[in-house]
C-alpha atoms as a PDB file:
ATOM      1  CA  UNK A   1     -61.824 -47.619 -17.927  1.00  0.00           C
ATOM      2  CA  UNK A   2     -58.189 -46.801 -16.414  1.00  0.00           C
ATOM      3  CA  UNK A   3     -57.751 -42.659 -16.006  1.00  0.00           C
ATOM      4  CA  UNK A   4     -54.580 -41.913 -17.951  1.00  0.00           C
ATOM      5  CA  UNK A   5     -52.654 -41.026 -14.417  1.00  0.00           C
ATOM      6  CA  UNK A   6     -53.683 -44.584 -13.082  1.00  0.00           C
ATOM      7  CA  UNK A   7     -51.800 -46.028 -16.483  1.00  0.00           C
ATOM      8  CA  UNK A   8     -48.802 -43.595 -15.709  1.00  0.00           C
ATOM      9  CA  UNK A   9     -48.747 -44.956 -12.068  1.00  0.00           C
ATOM     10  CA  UNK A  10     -48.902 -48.188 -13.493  1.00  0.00           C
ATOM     11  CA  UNK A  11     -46.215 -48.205 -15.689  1.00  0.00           C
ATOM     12  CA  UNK A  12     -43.795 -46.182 -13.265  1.00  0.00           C
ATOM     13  CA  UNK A  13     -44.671 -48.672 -10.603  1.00  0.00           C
ATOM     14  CA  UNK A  14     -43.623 -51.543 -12.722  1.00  0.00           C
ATOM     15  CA  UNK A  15     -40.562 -49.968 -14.116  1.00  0.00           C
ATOM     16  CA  UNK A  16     -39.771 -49.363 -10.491  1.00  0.00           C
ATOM     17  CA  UNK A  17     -40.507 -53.050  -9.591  1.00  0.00           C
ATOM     18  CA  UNK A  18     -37.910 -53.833 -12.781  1.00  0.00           C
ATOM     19  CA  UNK A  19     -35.110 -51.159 -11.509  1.00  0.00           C
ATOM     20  CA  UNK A  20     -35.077 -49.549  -8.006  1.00  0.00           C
ATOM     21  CA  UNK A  21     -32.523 -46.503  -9.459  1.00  0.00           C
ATOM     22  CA  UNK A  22     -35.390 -45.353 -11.687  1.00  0.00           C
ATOM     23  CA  UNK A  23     -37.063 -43.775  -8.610  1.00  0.00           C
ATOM     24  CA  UNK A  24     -33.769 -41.927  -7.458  1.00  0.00           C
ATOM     25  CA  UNK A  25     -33.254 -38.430  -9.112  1.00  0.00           C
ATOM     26  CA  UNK A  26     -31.145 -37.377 -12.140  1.00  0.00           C
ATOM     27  CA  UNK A  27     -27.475 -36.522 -11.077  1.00  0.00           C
ATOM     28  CA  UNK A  28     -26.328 -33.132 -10.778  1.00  0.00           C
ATOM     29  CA  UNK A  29     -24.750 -32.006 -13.931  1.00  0.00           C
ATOM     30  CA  UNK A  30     -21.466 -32.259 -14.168  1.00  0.00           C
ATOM     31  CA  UNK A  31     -19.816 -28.513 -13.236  1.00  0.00           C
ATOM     32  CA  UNK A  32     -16.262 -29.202 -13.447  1.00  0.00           C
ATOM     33  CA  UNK A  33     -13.854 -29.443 -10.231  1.00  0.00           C
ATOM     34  CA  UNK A  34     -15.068 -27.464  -6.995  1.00  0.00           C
ATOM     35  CA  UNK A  35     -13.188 -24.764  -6.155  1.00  0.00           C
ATOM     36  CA  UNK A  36     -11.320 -24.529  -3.048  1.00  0.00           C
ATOM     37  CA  UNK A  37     -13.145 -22.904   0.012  1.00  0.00           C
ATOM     38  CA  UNK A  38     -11.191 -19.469   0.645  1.00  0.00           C
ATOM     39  CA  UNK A  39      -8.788 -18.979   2.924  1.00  0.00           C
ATOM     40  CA  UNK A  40      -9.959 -17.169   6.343  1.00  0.00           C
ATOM     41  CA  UNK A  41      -8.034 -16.672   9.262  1.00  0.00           C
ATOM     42  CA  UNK A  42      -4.497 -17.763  10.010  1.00  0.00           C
ATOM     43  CA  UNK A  43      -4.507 -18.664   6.347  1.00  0.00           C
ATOM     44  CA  UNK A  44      -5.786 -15.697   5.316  1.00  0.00           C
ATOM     45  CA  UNK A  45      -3.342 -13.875   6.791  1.00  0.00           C
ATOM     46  CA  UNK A  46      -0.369 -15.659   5.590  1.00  0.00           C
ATOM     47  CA  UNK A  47      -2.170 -15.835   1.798  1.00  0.00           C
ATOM     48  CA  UNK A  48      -1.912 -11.772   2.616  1.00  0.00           C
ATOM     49  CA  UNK A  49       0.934 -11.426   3.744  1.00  0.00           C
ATOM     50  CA  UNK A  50       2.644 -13.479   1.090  1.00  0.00           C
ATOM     51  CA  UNK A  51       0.139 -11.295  -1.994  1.00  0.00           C
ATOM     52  CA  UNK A  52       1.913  -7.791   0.232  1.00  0.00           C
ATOM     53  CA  UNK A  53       5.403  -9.142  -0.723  1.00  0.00           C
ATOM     54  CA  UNK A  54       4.711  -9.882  -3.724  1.00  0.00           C
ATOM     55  CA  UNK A  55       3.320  -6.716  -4.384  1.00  0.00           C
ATOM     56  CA  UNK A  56       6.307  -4.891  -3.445  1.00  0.00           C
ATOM     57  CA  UNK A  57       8.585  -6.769  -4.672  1.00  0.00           C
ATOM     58  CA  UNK A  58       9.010  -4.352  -8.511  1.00  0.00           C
ATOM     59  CA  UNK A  59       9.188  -1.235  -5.964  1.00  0.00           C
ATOM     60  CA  UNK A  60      12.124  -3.005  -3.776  1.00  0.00           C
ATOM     61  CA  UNK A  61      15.124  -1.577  -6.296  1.00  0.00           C
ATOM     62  CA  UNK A  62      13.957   1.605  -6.038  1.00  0.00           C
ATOM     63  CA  UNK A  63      13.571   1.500  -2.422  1.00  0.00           C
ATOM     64  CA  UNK A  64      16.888  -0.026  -2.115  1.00  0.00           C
ATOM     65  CA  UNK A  65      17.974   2.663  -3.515  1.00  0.00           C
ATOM     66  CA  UNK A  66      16.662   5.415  -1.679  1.00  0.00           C
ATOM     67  CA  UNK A  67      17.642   3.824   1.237  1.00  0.00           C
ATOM     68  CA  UNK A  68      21.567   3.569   0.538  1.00  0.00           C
ATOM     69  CA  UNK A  69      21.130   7.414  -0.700  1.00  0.00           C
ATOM     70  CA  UNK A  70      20.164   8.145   2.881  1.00  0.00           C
ATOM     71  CA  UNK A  71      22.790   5.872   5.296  1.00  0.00           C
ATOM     72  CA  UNK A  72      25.243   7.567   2.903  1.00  0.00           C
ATOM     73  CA  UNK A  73      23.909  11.107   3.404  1.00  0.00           C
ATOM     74  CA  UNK A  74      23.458  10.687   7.153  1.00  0.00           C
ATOM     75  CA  UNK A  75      27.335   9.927   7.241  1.00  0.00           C
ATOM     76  CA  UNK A  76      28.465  12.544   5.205  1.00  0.00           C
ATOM     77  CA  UNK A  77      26.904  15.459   7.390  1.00  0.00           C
ATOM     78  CA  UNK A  78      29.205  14.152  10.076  1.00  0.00           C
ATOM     79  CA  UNK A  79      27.071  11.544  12.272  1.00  0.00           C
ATOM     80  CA  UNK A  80      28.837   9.098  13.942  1.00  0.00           C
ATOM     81  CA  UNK A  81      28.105   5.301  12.556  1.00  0.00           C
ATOM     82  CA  UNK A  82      26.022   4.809  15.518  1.00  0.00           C
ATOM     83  CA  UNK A  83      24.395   7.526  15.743  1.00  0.00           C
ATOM     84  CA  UNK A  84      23.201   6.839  12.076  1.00  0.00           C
ATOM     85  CA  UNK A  85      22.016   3.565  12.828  1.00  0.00           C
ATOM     86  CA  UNK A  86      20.019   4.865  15.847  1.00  0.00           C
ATOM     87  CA  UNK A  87      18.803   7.289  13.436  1.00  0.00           C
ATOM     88  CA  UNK A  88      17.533   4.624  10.561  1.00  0.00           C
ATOM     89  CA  UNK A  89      16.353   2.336  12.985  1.00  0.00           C
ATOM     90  CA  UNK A  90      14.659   4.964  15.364  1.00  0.00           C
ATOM     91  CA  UNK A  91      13.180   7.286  13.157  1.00  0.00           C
ATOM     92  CA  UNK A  92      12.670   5.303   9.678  1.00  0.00           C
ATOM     93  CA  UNK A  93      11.655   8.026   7.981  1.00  0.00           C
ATOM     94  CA  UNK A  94      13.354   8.885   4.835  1.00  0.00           C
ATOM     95  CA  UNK A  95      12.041  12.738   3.926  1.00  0.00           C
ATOM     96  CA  UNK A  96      12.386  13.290   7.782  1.00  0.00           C
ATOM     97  CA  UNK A  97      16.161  12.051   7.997  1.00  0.00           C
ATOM     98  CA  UNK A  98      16.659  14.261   5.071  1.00  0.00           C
ATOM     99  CA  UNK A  99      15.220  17.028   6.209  1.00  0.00           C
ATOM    100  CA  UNK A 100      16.855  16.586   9.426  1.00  0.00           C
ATOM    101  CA  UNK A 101      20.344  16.272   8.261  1.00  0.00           C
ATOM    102  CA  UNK A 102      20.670  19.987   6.955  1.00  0.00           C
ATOM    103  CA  UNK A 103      19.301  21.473  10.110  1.00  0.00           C
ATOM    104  CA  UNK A 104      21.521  19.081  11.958  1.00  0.00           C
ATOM    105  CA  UNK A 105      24.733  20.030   9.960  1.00  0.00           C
ATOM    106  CA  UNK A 106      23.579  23.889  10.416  1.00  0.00           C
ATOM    107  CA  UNK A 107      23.861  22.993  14.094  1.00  0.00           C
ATOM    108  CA  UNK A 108      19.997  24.304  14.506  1.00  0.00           C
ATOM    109  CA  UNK A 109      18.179  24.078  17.694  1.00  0.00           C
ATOM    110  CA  UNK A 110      16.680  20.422  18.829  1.00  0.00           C
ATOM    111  CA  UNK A 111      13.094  22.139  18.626  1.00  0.00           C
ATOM    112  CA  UNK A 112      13.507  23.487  14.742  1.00  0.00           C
ATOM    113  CA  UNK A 113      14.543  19.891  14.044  1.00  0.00           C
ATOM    114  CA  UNK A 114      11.761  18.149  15.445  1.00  0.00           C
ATOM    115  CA  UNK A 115       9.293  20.439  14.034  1.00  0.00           C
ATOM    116  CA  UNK A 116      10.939  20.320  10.383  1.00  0.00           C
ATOM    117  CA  UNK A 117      10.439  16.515  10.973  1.00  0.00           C
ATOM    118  CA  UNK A 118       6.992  16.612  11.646  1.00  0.00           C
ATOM    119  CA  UNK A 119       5.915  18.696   9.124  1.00  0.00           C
ATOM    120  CA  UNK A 120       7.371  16.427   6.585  1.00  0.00           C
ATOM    121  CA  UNK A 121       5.441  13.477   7.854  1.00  0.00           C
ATOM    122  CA  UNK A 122       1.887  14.920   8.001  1.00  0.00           C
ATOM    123  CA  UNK A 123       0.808  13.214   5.329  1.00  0.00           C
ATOM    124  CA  UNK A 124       0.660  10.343   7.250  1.00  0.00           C
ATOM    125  CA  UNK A 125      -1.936  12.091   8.874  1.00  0.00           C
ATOM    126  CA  UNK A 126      -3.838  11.694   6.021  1.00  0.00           C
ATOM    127  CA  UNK A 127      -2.419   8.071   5.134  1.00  0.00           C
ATOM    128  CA  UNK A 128      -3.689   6.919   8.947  1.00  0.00           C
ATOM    129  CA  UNK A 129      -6.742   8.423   8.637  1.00  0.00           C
ATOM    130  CA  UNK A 130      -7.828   6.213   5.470  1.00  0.00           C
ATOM    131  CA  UNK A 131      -6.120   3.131   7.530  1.00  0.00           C
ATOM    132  CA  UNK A 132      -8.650   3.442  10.295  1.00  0.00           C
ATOM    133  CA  UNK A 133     -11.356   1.381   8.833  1.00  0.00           C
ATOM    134  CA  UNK A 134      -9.171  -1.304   8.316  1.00  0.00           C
ATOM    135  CA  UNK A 135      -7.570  -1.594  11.780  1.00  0.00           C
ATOM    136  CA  UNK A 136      -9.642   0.132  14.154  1.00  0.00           C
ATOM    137  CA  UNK A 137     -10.753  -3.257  16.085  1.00  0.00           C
ATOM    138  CA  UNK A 138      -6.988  -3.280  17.046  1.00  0.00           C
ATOM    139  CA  UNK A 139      -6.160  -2.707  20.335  1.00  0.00           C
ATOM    140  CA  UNK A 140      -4.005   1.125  20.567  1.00  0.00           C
ATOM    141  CA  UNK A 141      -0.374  -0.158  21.227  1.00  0.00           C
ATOM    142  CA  UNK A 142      -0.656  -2.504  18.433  1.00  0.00           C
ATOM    143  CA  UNK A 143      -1.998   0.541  15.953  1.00  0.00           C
ATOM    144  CA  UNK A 144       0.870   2.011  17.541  1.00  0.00           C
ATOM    145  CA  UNK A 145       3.107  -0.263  16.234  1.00  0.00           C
ATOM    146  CA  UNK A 146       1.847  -0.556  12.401  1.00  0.00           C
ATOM    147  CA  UNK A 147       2.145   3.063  12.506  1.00  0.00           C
ATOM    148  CA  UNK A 148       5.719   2.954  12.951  1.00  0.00           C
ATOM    149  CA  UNK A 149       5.885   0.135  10.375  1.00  0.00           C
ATOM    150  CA  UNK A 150       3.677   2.529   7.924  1.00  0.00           C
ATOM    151  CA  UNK A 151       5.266   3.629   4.481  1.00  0.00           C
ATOM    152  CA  UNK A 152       3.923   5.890   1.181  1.00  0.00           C
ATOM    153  CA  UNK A 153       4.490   2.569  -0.693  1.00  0.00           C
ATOM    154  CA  UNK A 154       1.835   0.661   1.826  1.00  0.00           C
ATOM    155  CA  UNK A 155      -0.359   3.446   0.943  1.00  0.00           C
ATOM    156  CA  UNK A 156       0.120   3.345  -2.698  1.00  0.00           C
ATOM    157  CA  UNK A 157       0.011  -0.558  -2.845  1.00  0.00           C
ATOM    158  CA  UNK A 158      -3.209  -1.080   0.225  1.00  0.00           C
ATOM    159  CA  UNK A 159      -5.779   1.379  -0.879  1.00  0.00           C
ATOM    160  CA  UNK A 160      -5.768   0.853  -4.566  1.00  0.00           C
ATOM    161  CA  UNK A 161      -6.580  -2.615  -3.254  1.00  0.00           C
ATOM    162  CA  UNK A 162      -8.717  -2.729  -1.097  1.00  0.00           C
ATOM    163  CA  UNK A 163     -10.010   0.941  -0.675  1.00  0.00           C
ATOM    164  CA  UNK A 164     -13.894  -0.610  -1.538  1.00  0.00           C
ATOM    165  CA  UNK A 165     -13.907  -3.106  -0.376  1.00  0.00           C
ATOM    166  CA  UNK A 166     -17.343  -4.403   1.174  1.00  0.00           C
ATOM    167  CA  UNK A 167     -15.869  -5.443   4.565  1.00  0.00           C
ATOM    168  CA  UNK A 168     -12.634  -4.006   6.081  1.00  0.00           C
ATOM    169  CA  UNK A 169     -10.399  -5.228   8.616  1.00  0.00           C
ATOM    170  CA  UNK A 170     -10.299  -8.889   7.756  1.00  0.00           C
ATOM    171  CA  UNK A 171      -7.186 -11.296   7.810  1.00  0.00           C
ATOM    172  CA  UNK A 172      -6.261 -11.096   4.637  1.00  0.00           C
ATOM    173  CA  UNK A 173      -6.163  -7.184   4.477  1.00  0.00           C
ATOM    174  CA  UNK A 174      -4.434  -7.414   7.391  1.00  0.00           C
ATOM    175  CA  UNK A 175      -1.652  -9.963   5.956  1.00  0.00           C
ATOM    176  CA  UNK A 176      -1.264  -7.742   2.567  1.00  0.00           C
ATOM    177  CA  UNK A 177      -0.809  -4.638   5.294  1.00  0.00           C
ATOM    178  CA  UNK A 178       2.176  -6.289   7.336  1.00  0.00           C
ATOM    179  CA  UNK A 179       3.525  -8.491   4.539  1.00  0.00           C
ATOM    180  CA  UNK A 180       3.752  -4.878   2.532  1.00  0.00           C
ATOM    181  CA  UNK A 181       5.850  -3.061   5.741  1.00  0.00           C
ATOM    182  CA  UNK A 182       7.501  -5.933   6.566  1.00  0.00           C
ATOM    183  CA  UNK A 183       9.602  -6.350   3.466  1.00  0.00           C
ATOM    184  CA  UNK A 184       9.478  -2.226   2.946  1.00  0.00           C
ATOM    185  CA  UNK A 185      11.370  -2.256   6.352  1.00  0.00           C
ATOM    186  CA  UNK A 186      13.861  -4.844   5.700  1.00  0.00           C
ATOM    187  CA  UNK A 187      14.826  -3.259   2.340  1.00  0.00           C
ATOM    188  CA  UNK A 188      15.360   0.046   3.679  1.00  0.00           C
ATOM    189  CA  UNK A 189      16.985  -1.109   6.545  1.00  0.00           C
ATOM    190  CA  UNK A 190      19.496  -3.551   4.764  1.00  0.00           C
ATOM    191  CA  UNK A 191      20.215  -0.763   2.432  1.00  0.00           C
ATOM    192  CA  UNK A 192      20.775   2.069   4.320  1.00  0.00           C
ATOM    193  CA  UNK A 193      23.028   0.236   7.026  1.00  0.00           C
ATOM    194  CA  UNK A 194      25.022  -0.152   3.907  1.00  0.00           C
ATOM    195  CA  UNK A 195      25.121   2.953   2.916  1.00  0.00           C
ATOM    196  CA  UNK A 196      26.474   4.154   6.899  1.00  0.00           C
ATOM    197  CA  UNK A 197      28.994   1.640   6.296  1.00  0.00           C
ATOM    198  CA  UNK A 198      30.211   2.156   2.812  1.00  0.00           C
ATOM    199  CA  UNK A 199      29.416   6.053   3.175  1.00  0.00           C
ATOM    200  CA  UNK A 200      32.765   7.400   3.758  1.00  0.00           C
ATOM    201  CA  UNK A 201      33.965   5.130   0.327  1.00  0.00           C
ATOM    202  CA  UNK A 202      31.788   6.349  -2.173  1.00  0.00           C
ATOM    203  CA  UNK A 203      32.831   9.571  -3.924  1.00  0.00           C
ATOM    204  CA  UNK A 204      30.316  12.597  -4.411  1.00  0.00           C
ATOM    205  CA  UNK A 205      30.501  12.519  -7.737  1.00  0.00           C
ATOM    206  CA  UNK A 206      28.696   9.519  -7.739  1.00  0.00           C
ATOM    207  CA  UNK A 207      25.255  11.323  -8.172  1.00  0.00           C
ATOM    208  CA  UNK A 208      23.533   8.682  -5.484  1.00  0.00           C
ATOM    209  CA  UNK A 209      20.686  11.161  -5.154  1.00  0.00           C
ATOM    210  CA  UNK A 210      19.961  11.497  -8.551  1.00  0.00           C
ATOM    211  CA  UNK A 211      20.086   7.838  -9.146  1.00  0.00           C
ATOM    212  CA  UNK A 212      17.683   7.978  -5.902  1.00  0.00           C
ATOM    213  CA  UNK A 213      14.948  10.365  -7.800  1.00  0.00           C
ATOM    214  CA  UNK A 214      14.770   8.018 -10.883  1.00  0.00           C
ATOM    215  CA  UNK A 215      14.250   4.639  -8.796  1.00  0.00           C
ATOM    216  CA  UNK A 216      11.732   6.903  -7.519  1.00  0.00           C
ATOM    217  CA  UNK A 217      10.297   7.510 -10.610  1.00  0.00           C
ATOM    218  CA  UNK A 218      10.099   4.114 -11.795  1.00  0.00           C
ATOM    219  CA  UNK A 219       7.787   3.310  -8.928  1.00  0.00           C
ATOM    220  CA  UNK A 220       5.662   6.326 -10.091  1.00  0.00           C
ATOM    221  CA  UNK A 221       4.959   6.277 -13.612  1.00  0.00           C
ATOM    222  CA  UNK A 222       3.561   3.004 -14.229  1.00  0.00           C
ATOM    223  CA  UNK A 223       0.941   3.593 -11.374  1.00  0.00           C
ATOM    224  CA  UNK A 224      -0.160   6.522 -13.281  1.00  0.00           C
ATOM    225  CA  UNK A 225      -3.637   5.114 -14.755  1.00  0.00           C
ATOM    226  CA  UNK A 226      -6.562   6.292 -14.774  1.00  0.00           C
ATOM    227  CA  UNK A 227      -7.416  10.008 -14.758  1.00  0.00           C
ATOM    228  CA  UNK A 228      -7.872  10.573 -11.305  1.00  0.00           C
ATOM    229  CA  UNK A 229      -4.323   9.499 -10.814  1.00  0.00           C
ATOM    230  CA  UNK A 230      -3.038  11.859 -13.196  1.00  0.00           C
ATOM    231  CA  UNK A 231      -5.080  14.589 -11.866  1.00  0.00           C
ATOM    232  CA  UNK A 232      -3.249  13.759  -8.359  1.00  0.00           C
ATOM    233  CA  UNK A 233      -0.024  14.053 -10.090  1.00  0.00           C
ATOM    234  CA  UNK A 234      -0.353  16.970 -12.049  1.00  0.00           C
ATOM    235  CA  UNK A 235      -2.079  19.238  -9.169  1.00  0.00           C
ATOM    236  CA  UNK A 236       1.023  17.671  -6.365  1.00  0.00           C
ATOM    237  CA  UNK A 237       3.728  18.480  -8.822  1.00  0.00           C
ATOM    238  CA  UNK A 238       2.437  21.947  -9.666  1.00  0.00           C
ATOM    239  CA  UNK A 239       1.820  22.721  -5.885  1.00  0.00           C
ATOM    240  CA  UNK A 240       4.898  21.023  -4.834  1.00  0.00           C
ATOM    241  CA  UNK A 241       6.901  23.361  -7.316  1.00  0.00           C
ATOM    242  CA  UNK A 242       5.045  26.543  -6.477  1.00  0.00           C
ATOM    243  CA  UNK A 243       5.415  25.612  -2.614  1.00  0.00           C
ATOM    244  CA  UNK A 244       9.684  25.383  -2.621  1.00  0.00           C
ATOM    245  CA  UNK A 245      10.108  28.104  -1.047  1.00  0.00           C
ATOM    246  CA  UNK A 246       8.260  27.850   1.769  1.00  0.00           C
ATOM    247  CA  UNK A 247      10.130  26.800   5.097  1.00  0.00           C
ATOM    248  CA  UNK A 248       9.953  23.730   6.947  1.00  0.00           C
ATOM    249  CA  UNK A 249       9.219  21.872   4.115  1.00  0.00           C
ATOM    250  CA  UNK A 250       5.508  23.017   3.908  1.00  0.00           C
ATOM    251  CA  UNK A 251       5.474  22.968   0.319  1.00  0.00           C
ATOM    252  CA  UNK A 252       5.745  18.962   0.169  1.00  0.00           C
ATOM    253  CA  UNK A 253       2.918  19.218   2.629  1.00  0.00           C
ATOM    254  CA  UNK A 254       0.603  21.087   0.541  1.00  0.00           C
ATOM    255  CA  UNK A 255       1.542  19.380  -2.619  1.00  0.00           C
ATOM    256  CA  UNK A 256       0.340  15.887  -0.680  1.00  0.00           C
ATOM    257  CA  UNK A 257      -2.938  17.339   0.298  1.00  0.00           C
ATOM    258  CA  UNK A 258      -3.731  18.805  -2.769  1.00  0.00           C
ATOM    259  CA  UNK A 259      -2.658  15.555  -5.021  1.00  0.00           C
ATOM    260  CA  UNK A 260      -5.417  13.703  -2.532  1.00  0.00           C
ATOM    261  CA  UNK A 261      -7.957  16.275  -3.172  1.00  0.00           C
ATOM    262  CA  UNK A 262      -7.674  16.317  -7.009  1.00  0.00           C
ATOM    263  CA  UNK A 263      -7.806  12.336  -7.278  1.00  0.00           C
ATOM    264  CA  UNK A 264     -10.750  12.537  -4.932  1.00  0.00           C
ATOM    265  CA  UNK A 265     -12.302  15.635  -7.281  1.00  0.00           C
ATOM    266  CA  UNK A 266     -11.509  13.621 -10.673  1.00  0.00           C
ATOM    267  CA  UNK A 267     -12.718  10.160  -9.117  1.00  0.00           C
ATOM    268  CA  UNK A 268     -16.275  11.592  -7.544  1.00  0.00           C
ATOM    269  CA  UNK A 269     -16.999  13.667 -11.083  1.00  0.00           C
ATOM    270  CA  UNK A 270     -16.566  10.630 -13.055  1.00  0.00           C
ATOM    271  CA  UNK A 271     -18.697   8.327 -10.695  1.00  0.00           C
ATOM    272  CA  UNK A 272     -21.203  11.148 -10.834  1.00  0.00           C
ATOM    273  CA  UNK A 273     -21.011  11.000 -15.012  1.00  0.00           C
ATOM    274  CA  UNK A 274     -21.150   6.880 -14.960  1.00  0.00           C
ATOM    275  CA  UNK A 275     -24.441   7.517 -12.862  1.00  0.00           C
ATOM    276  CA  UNK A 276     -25.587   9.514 -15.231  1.00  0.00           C
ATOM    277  CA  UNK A 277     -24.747   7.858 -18.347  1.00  0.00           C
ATOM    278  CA  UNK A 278     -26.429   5.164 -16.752  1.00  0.00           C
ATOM    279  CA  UNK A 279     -29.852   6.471 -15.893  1.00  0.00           C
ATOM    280  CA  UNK A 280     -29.881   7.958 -19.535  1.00  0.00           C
ATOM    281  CA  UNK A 281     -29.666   4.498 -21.360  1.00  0.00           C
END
């Protein structure tokens, strides 16, 4: 008598014998298209760079605009046409030209100048300080270089980003970073050799700076999401206000420092609250 796995055999071997494909296994199941491998290096970078202009592109007006509102200004405390455009091109720093231009108009001493200047732009202190991760496998003059190329509207648009992201410093981080600047500088640039050329033509009843503070504005209040970012708004503008009289500007430095530290505050608390929420349920 046949065991029943000698009849199985059986009848498998025969149906084999009858049709060869019987043996072969069942097809995958059909899951639809593959997707396309993702992009990694040169490509990476350009897919970055491309997603960084892109990205700026709704903050360009406003830039634009706060870029003619300083070639105009620069020309209207006196400075030669080339000595703006040394200026712009030189310095690129639009709170430090400002803050310059008074102290240059007041005829105050080189040093005063250069200090006002600085103390302006030490929030890029803290703005370099969370690019590090990301571009620390760069060799020092070319850090050197994105530094000059670094804006507050890189910062806004990078960190949001990519701030946790698992690895840092790839390609395409690196693409969104430069493709970000790049256009930034052009904009500003374009626009504020336009406003050392058509400075002495427009009237100062025009209200450019104004017009400057609400482009402004239209960059900020659509990014304000999300508690943490109001927190950062709310303790900078109360900070910033209390701080005006301070000299040197110090009050804008204080009001960036403590904007960071209340996001930070607001953000840890309500990771701290998710974790617990979580280990309750």
């Amino acid at each position: 008598m046949a065991s029943p796995d000698s009849s199985t055999t059986a009848r498998a071997t025969s149906a084999a014998d009858r049709d060869p494909s019987a043996l072969l296994p069942d097809p995958p199941a059909d899951r639809g298209p593959a997707l396309p491998p993702a992009p990694h290096g040169p490509d990476a970078l350009r897919a970055g760079f491309q997603s960084g202009l892109r990205a700026l592109a709704p903050a360009s007006f406003a830039i634009g605009v706060w870029g003619l509102v300083t070639g105009v200004a620069m020309v209207k405390v006196g400075l030669t046409q080339s000595l703006a455009l040394a200026m712009t091109l030189v310095v690129y720093a639009g709170s430090a030209q400002l803050t310059a231009l008074p102290l240059i108009l007041a005829g105050a001493p080189i040093w005063l100048i250069f200090l006002a200047s600085f103390v302006v732009n030490l929030r890029f202190v803290i703005f370099s300080a969370a690019f590090h991760p990301f571009f620390r496998h760069f060799p020092a003059w070319k850090r050197l270089i994105l530094g000059y190329f670094s804006s507050d509207i890189a910062f806004v648009l990078f960190l949001p980003r990519y701030g946790d992201a698992p690895v840092k410093g790839t390609p395409e981080q690196t693409g969104f970073f430069l493709g970000v600047n790049a256009g930034n500088w052009i904009v500003w640039q374009v626009s504020s050799i336009v406003g050392i050329v058509a400075g002495s033509l427009i009237p100062a009843g025009w209200s450019l700076e104004f017009a400057a503070v609400l482009a402004l504005m239209s960059i900020v209040v659509p990014m304000a999401v999300g508690r943490p970012v109001l927190a950062a708004i709310v303790a900078a503008a109360i900070v910033g206000w209390v701080g005006q009289p301070l000299p040197l500007r110090l009050g804008l430095v204080a009001a960036v420092v403590a904007g960071v530290v209340a996001g930070i505050v607001v953000e840890k608390a309500q990771a701290r609250r998710a974790l617990q929420e979580g280990s309750a349920a």
